[in-house]
N, C-alpha and C. Protein backbone atom coordinates (compact mmCIF):
# COMPACT_ATOMS: atom_id res chain seq x y z
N UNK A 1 0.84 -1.17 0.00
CA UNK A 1 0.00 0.00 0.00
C UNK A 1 0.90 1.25 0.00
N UNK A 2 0.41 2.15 -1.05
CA UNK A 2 1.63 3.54 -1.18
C UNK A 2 1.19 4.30 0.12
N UNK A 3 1.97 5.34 0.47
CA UNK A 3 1.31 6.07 1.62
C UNK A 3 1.22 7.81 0.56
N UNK A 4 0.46 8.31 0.67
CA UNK A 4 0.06 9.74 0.21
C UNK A 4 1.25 10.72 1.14
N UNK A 5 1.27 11.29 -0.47
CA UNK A 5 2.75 12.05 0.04
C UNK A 5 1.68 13.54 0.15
N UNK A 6 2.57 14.34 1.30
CA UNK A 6 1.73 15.19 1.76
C UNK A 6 2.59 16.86 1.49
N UNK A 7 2.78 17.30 0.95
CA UNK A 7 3.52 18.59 1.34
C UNK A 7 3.66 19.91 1.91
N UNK A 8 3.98 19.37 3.14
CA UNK A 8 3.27 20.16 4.39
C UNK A 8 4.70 21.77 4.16
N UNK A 9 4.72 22.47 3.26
CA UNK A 9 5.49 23.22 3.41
C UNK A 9 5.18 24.21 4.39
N UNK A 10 6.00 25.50 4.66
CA UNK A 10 5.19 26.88 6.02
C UNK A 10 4.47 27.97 4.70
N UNK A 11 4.59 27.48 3.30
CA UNK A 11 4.12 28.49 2.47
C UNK A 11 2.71 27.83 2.51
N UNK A 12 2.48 26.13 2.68
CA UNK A 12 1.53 25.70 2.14
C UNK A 12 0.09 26.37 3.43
N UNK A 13 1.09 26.21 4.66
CA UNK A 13 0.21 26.53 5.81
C UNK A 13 -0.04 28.16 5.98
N UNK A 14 0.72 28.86 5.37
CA UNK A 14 0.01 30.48 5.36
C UNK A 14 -0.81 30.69 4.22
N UNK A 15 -0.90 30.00 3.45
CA UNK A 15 -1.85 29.63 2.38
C UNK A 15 -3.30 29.42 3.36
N UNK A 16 -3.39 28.34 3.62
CA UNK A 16 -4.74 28.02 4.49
C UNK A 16 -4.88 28.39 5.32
N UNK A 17 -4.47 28.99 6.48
CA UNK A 17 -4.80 30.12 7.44
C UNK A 17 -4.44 31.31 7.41
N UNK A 18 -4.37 31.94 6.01
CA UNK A 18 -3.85 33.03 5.86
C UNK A 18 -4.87 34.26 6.03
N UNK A 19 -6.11 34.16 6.38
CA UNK A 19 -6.85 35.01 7.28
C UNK A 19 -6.86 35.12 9.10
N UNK A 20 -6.36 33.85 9.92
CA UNK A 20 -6.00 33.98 10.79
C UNK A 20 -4.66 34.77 11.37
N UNK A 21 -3.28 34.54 10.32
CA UNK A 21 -2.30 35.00 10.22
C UNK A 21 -2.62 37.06 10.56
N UNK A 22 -3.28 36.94 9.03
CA UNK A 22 -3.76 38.13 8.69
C UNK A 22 -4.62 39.29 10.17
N UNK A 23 -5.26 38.50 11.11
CA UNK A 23 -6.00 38.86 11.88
C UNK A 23 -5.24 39.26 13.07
N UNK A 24 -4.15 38.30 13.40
CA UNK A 24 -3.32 38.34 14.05
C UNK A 24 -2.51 39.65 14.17
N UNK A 25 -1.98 39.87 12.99
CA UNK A 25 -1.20 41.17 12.89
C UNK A 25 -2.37 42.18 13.15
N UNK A 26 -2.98 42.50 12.50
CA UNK A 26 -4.21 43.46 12.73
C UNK A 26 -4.32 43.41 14.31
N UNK A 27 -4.98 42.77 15.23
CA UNK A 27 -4.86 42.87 16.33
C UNK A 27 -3.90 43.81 17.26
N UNK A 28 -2.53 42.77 17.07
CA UNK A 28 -1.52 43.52 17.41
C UNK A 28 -0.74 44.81 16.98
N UNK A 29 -1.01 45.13 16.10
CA UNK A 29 -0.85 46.62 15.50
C UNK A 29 -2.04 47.63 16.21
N UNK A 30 -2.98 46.96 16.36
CA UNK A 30 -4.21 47.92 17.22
C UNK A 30 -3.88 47.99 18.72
N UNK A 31 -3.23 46.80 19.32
CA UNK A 31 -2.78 46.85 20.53
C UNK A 31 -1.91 47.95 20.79
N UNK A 32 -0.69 47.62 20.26
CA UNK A 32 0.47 48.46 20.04
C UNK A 32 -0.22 50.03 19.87
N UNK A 33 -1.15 50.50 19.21
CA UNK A 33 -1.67 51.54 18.85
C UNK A 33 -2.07 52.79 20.08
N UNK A 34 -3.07 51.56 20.95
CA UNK A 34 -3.79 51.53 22.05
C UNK A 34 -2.25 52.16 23.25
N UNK A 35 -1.39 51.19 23.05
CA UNK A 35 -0.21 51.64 24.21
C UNK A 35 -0.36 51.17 25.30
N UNK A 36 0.54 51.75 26.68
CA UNK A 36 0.21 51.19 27.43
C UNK A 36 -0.72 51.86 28.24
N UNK A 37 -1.32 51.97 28.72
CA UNK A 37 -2.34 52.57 29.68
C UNK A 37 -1.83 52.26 31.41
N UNK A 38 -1.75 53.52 31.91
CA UNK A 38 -1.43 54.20 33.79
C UNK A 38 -2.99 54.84 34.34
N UNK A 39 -3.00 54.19 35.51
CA UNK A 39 -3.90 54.82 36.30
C UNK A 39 -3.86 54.49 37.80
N UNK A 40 -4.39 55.63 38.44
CA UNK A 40 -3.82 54.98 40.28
C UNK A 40 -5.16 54.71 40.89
N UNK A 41 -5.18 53.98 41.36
CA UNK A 41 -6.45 53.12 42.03
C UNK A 41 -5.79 53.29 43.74
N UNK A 42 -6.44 54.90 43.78
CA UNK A 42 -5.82 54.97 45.71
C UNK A 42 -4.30 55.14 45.84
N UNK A 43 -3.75 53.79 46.64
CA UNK A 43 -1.71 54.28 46.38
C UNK A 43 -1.58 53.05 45.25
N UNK A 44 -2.25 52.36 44.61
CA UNK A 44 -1.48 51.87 43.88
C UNK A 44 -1.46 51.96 42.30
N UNK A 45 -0.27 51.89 41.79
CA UNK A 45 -0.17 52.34 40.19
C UNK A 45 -0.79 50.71 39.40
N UNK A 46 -2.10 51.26 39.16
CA UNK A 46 -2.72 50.13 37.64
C UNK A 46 -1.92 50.02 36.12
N UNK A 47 -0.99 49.22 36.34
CA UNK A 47 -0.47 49.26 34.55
C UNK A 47 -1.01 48.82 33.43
N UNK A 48 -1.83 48.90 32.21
CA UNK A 48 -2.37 47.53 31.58
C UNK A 48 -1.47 48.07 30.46
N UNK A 49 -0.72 46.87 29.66
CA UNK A 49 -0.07 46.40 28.62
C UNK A 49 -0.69 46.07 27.12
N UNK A 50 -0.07 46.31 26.59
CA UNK A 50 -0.83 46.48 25.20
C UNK A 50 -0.98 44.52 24.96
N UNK A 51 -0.16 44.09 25.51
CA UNK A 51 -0.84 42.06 25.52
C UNK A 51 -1.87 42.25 25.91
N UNK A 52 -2.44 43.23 27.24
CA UNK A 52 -3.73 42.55 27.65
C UNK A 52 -5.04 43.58 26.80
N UNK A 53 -4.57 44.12 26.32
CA UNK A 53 -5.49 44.67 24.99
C UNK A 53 -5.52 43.24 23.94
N UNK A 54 -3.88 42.78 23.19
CA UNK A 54 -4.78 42.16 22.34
C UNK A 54 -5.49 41.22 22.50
N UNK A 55 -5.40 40.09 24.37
CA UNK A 55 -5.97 39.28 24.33
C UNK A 55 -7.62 39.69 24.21
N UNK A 56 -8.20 40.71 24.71
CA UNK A 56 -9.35 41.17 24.90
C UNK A 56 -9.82 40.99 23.54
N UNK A 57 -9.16 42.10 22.50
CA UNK A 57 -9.71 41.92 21.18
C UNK A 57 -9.93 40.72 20.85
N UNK A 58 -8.98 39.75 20.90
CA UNK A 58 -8.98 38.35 20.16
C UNK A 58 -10.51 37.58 21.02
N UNK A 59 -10.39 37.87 22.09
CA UNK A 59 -11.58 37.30 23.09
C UNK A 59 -12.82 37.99 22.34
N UNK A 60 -12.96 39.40 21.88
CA UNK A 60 -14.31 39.84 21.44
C UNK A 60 -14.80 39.30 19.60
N UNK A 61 -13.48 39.01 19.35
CA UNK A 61 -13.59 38.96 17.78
C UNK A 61 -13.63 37.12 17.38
N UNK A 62 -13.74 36.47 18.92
CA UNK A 62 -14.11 35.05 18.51
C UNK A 62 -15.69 34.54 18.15
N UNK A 63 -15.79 33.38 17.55
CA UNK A 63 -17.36 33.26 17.11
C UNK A 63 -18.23 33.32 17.82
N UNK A 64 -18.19 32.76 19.12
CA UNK A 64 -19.23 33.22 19.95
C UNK A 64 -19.98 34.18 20.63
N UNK A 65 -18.88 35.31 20.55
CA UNK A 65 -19.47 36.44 20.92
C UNK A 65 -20.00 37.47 19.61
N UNK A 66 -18.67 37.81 18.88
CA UNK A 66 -19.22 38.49 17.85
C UNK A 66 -18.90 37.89 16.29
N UNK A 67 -18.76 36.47 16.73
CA UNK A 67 -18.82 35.94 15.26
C UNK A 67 -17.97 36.21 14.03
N UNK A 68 -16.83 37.04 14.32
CA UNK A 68 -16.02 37.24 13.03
C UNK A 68 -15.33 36.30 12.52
N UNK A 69 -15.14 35.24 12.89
CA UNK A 69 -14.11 34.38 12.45
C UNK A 69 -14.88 32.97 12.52
């Protein structure tokens, strides 16, 4: 029995998820955009990081909530 030759190249795989790829950067360019954000809550300094922006986006832009992907 032959076995099916498969050609798993990294061109073949940005080929087929090349809207996830695509989404990805978008995100993080909006993160990055966003910056980091300071605020004092009483004596202590609140930092939020532009990671915890993009996880948020990626969290709002999954199918269950708002279905884009």
């Amino acid at each position: 029995m032959k076995r099916a030759v498969q050609n798993n190249t990294a061109w073949s795989h940005i080929k087929e998820n090349h809207k996830l790829y695509l989404s990805a950067i978008i995100i993080v360019v909006i993160a990055e955009l966003i910056g980091t954000k300071t605020f004092h809550l009483g004596t202590a300094l609140i930092i939020i990081y532009p990671m915890l922006f993009a996880i948020l986006i990626g969290i709002l832009l999954e199918p269950d909530i708002f279905g884009f992907f």
